[in-house]
PDB file of N, CA and C in Angstrom:
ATOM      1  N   UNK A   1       0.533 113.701-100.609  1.00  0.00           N
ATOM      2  CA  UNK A   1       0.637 112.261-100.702  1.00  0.00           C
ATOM      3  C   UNK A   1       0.107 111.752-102.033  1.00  0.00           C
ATOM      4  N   UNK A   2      -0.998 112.261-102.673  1.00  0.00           N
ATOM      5  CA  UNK A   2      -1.308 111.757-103.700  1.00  0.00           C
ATOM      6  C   UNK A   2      -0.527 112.313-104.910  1.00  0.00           C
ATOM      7  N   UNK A   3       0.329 113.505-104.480  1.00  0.00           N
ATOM      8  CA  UNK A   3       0.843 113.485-105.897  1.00  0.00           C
ATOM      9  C   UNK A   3       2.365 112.190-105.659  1.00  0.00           C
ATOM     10  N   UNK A   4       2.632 112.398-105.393  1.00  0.00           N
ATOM     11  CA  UNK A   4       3.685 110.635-104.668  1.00  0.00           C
ATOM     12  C   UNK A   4       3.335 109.372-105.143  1.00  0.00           C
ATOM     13  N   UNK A   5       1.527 109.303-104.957  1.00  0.00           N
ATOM     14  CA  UNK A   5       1.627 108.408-105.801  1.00  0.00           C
ATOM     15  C   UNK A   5       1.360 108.150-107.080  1.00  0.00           C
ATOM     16  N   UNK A   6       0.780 109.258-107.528  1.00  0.00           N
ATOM     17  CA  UNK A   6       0.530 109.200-108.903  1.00  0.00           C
ATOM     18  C   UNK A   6       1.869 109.621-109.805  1.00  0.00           C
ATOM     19  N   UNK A   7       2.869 109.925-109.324  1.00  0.00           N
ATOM     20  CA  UNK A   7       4.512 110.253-109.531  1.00  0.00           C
ATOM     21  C   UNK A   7       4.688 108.753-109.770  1.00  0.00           C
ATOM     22  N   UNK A   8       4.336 107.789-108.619  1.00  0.00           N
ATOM     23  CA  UNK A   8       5.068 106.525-108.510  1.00  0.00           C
ATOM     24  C   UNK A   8       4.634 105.587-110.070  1.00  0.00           C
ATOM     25  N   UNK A   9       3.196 105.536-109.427  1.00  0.00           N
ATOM     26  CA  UNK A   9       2.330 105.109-111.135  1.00  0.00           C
ATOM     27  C   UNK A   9       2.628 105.387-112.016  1.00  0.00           C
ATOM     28  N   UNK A  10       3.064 106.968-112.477  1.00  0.00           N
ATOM     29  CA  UNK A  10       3.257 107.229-113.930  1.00  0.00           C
ATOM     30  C   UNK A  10       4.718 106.695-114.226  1.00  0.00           C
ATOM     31  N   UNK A  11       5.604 106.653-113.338  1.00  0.00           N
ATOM     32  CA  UNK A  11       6.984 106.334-113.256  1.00  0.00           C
ATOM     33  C   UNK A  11       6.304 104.339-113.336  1.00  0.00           C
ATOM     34  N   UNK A  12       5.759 103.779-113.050  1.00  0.00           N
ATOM     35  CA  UNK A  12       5.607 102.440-113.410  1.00  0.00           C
ATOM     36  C   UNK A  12       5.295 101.728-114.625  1.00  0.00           C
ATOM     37  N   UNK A  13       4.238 103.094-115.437  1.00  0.00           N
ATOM     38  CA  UNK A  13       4.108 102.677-116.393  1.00  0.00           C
ATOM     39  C   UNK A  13       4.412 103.094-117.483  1.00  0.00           C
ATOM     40  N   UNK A  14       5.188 104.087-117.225  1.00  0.00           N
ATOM     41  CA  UNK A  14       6.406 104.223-118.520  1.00  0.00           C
ATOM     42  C   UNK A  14       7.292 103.091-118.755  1.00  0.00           C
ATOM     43  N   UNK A  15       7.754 102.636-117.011  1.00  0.00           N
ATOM     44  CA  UNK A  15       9.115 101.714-117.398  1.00  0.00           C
ATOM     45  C   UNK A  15       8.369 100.406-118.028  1.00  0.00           C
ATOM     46  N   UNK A  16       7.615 100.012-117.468  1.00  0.00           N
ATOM     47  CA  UNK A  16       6.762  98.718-118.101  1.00  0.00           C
ATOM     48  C   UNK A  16       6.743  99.096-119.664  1.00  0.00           C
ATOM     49  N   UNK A  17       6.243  99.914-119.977  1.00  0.00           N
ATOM     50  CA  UNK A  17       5.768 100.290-121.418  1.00  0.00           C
ATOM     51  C   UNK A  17       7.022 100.436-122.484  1.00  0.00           C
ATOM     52  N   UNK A  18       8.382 100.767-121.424  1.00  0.00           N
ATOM     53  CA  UNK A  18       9.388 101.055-121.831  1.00  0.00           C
ATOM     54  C   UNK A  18      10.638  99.681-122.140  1.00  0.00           C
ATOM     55  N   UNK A  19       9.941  98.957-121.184  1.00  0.00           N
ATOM     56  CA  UNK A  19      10.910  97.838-121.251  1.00  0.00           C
ATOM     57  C   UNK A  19      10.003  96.745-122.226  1.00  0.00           C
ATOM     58  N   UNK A  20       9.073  96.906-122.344  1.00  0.00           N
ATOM     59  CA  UNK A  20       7.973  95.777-123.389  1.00  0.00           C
ATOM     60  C   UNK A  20       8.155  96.202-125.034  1.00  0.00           C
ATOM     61  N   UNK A  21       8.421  97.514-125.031  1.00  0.00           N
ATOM     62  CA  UNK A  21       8.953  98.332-126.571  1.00  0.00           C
ATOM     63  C   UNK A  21      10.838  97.810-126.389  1.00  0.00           C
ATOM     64  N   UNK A  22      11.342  97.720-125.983  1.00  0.00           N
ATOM     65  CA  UNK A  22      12.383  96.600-125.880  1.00  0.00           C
ATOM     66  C   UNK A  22      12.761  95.279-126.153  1.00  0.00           C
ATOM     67  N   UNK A  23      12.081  94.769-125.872  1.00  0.00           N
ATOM     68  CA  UNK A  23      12.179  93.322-125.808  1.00  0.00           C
ATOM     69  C   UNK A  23      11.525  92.841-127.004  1.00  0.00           C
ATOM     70  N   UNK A  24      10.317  93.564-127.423  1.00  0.00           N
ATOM     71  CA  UNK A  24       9.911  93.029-128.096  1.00  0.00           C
ATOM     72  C   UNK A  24      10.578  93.819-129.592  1.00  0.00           C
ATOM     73  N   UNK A  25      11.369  93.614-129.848  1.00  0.00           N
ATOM     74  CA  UNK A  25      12.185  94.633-131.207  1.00  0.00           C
ATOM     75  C   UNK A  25      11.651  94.098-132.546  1.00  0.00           C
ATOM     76  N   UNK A  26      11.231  94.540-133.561  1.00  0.00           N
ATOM     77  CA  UNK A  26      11.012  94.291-134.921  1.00  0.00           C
ATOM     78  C   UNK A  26      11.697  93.806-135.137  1.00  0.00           C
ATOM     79  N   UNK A  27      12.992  93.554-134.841  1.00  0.00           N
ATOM     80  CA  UNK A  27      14.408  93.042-135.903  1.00  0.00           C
ATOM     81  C   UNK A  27      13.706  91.448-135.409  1.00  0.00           C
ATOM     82  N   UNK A  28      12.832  91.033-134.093  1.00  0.00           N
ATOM     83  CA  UNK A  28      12.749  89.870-134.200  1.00  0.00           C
ATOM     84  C   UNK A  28      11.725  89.359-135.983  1.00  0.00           C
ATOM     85  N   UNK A  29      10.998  90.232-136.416  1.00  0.00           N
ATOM     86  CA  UNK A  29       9.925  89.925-137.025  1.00  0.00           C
ATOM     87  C   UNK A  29      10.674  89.479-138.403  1.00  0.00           C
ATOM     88  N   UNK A  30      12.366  89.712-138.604  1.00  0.00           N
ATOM     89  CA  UNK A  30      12.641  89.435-140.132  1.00  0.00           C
ATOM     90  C   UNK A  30      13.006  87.574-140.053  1.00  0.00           C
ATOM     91  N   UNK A  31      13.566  87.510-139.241  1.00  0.00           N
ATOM     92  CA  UNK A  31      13.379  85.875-138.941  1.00  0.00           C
ATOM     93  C   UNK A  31      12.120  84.922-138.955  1.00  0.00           C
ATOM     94  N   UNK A  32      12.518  83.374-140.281  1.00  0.00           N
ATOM     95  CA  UNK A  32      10.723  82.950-140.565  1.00  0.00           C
ATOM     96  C   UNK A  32      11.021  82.214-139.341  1.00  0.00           C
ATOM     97  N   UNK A  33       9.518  81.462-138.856  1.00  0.00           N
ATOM     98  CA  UNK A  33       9.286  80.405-138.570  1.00  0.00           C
ATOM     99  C   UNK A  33       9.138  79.704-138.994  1.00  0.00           C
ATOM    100  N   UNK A  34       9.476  78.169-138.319  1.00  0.00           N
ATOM    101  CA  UNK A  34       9.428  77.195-139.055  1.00  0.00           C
ATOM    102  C   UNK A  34       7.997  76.931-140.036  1.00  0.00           C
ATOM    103  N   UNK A  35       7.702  76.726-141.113  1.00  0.00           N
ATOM    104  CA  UNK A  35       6.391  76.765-141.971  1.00  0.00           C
ATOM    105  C   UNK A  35       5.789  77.674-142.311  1.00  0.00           C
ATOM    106  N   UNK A  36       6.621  78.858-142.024  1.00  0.00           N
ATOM    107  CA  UNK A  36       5.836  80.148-142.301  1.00  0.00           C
ATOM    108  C   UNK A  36       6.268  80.276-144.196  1.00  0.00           C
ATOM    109  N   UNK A  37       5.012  80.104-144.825  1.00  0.00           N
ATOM    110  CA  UNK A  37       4.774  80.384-145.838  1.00  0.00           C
ATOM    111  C   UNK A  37       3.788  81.439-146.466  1.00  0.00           C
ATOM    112  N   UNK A  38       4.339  82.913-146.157  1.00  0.00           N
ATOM    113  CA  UNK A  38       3.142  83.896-146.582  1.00  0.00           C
ATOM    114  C   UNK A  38       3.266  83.925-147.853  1.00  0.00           C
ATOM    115  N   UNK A  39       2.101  84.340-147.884  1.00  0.00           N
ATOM    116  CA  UNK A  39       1.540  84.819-149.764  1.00  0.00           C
ATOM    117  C   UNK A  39       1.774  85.813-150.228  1.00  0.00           C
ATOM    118  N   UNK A  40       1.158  86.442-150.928  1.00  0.00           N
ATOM    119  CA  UNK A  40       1.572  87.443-152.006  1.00  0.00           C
ATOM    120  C   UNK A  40       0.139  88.175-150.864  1.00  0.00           C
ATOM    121  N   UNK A  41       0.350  89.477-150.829  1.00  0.00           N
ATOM    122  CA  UNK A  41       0.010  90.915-150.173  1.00  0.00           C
ATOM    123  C   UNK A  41      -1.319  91.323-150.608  1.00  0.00           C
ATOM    124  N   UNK A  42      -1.916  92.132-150.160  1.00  0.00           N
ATOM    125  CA  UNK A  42      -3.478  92.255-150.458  1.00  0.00           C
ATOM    126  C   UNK A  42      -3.090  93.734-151.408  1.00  0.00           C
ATOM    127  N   UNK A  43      -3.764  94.015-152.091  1.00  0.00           N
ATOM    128  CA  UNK A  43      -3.697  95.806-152.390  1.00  0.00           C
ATOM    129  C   UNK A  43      -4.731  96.477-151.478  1.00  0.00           C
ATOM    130  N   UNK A  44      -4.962  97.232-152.068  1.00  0.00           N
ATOM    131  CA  UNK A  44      -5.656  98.383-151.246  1.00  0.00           C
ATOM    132  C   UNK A  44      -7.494  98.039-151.282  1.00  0.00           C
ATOM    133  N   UNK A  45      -7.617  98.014-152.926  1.00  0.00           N
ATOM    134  CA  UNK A  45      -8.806  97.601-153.409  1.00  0.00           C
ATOM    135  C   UNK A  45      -9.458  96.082-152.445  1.00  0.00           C
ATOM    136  N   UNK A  46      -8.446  95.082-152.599  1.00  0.00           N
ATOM    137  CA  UNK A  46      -8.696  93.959-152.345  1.00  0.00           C
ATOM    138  C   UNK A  46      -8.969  94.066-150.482  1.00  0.00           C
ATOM    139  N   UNK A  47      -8.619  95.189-150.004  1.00  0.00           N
ATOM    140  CA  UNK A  47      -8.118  95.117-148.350  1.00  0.00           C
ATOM    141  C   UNK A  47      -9.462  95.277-148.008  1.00  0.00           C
ATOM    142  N   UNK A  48      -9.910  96.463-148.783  1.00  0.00           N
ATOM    143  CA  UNK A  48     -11.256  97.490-148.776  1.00  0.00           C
ATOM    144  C   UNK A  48     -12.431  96.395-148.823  1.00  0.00           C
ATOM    145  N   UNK A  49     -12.396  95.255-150.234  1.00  0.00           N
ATOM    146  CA  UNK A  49     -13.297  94.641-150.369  1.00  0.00           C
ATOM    147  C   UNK A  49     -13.910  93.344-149.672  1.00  0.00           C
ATOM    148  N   UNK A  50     -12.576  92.938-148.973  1.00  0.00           N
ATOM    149  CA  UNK A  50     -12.791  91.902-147.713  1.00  0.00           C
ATOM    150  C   UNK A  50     -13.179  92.025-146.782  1.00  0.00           C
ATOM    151  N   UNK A  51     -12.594  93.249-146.012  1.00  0.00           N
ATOM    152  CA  UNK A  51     -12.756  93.798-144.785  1.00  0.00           C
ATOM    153  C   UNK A  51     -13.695  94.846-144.926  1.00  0.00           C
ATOM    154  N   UNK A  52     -14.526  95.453-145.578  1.00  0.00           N
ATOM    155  CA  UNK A  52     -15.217  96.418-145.464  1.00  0.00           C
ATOM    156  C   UNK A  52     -16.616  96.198-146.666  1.00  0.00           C
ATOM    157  N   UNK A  53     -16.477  95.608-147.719  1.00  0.00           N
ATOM    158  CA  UNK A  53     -17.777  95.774-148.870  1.00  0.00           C
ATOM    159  C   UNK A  53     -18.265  94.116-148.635  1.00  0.00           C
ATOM    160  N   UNK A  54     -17.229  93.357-148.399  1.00  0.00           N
ATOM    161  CA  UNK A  54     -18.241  91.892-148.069  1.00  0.00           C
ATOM    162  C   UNK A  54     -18.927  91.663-146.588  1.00  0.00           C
ATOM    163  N   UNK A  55     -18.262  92.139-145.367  1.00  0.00           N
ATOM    164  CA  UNK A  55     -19.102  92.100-144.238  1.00  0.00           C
ATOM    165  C   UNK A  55     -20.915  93.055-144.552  1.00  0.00           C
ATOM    166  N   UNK A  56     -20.336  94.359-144.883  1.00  0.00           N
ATOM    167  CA  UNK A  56     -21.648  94.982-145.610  1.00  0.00           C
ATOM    168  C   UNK A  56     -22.309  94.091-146.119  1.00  0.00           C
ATOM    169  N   UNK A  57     -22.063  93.587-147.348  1.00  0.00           N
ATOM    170  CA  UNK A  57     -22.956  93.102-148.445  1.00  0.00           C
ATOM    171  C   UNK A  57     -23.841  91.827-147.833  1.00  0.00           C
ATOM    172  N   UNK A  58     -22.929  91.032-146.754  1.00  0.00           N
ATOM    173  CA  UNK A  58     -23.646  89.438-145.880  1.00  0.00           C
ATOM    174  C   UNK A  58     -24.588  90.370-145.381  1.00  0.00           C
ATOM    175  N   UNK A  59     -24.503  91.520-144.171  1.00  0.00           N
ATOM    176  CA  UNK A  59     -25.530  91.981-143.461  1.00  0.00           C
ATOM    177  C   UNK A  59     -26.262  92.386-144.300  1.00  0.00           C
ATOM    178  N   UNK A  60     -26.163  92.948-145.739  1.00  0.00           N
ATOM    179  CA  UNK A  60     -27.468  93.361-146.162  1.00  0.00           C
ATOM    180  C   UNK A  60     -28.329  92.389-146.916  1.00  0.00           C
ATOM    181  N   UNK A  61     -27.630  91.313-147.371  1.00  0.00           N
ATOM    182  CA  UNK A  61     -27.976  89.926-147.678  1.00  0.00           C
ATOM    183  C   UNK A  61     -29.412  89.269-147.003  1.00  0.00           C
ATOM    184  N   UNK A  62     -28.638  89.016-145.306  1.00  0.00           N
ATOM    185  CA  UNK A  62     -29.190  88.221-144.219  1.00  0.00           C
ATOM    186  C   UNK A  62     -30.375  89.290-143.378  1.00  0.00           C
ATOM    187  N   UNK A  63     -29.939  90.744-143.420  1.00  0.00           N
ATOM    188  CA  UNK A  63     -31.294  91.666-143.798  1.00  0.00           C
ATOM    189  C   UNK A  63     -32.406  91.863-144.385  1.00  0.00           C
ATOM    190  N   UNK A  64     -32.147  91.635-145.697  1.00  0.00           N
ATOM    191  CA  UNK A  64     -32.843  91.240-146.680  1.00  0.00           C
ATOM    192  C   UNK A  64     -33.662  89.725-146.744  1.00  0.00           C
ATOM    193  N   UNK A  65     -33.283  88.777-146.256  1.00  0.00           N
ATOM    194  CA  UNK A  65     -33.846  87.728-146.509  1.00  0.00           C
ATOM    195  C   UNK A  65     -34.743  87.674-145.042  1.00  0.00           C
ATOM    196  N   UNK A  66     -34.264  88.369-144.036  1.00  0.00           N
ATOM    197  CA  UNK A  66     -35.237  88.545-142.995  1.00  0.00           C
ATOM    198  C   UNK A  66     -36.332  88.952-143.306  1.00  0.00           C
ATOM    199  N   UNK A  67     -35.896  90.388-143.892  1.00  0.00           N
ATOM    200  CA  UNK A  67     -37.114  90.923-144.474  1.00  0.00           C
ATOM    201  C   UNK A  67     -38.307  90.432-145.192  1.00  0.00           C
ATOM    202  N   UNK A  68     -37.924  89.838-146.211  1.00  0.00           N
ATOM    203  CA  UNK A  68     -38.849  89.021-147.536  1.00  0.00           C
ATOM    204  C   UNK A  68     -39.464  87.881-146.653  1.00  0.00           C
ATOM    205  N   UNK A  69     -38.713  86.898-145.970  1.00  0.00           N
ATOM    206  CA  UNK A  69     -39.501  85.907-145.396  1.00  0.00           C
ATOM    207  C   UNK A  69     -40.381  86.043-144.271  1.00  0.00           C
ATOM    208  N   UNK A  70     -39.888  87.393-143.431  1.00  0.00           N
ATOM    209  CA  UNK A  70     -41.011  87.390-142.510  1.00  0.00           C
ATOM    210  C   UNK A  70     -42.730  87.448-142.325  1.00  0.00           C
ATOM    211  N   UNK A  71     -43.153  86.545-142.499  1.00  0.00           N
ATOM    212  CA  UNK A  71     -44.598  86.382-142.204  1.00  0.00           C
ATOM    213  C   UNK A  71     -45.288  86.796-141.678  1.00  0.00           C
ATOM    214  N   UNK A  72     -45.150  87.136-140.221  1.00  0.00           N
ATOM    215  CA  UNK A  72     -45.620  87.560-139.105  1.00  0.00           C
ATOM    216  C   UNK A  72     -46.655  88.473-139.827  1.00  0.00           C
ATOM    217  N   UNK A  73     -48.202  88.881-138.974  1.00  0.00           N
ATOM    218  CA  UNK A  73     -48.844  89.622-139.419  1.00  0.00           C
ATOM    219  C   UNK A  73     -49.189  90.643-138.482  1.00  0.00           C
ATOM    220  N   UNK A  74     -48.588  90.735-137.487  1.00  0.00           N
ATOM    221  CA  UNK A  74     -48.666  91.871-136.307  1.00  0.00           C
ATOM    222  C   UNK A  74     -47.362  92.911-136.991  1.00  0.00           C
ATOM    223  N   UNK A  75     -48.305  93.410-137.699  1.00  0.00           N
ATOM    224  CA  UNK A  75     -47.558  94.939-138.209  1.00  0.00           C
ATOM    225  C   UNK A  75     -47.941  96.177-137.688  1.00  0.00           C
ATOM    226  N   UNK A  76     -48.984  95.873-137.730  1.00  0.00           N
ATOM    227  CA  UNK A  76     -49.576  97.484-137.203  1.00  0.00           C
ATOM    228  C   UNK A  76     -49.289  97.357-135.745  1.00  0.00           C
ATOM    229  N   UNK A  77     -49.579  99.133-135.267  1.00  0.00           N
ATOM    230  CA  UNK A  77     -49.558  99.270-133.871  1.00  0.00           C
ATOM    231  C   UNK A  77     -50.884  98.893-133.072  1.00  0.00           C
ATOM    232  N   UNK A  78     -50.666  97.519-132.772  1.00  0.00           N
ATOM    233  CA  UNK A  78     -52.092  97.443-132.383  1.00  0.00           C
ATOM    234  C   UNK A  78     -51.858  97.532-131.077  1.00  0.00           C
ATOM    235  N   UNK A  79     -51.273  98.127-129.859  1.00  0.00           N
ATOM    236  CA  UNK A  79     -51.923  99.030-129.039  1.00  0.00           C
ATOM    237  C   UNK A  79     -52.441 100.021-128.684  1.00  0.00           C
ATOM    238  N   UNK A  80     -51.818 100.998-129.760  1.00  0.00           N
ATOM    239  CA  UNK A  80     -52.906 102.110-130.133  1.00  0.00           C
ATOM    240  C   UNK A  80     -54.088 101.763-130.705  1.00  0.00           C
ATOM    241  N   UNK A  81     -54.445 101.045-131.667  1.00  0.00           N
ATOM    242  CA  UNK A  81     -55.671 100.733-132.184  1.00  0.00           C
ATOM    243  C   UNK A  81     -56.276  99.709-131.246  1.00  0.00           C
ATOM    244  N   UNK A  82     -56.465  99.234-129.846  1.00  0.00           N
ATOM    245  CA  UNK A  82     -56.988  98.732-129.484  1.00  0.00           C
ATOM    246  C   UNK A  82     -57.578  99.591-128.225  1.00  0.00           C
ATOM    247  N   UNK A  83     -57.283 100.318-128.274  1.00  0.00           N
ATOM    248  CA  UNK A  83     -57.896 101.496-126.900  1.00  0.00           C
ATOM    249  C   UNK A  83     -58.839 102.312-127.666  1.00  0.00           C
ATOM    250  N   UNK A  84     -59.773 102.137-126.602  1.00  0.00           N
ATOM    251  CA  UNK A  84     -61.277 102.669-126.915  1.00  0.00           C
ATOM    252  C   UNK A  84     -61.208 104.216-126.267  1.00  0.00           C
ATOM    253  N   UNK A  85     -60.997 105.037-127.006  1.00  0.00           N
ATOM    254  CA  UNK A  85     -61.292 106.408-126.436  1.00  0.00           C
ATOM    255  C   UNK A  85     -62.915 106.832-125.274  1.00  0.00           C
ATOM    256  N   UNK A  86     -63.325 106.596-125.861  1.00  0.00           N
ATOM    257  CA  UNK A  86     -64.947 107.111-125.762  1.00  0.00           C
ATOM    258  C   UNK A  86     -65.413 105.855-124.655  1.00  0.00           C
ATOM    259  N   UNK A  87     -65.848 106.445-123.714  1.00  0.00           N
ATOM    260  CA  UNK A  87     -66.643 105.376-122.701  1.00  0.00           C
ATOM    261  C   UNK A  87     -67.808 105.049-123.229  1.00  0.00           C
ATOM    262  N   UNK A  88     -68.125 103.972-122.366  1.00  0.00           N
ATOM    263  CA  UNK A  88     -69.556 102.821-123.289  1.00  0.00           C
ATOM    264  C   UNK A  88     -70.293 103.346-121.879  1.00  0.00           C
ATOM    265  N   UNK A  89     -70.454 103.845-120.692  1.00  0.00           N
ATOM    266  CA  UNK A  89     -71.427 104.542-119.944  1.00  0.00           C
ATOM    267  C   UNK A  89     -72.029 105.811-120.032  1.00  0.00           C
ATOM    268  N   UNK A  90     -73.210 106.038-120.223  1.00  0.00           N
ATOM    269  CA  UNK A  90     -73.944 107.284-120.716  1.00  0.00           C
ATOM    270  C   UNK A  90     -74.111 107.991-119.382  1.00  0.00           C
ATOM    271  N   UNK A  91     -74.130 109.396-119.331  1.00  0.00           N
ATOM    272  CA  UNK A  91     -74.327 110.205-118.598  1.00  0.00           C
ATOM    273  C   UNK A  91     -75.537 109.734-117.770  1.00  0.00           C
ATOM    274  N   UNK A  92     -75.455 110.298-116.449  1.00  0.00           N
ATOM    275  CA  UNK A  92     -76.693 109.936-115.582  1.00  0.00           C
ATOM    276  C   UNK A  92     -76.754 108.574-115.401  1.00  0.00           C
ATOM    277  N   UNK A  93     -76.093 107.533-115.938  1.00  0.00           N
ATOM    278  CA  UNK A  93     -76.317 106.410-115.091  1.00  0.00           C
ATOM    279  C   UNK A  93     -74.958 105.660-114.360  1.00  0.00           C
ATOM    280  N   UNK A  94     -74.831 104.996-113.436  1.00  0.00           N
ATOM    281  CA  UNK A  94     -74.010 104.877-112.254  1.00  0.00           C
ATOM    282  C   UNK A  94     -73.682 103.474-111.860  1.00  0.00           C
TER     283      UNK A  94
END
């Protein structure tokens, strides 16, 4: 029974997948729309530097300025440095 239905499923979503690669044909994409005014094309360099070296460069920016302005003076680990190893009760007394 379960291979029946997983026969049925895979047979569902081929045809779905099959009829959506149909309909939707590239030949629609050479026709403009109304106001469609594209520009002139990115190169490779320019693709690289939008999408990949300026998102970088903001985070290391807004990193950076975190960094420098933070004030805060709880740097150290001060829960380790606040535990007293050594007990303050001397032997023999209770």
């Amino acid at each position: 029974m379960d291979k029946k239905n997983a026969l049925r499923a895979g047979a569902l979503a081929a045809g779905t997948t099959l009829m959506m690669l149909l309909m939707s044909s590239p030949a629609l994409a050479v026709t403009r729309d109304d106001g469609d005014d594209p520009g002139p094309g990115l190169s490779v360099v320019e693709t690289l530097g939008l999408y990949v070296v300026a998102p970088l460069a903001l985070f290391a920016l807004i990193a950076g300025l975190v960094w420098v302005l933070d004030r805060s003076k709880d740097r150290g680990d001060d829960t380790s440095s606040n535990i007293s190893v050594r007990g303050k009760a001397k032997a023999g007394q209770a």
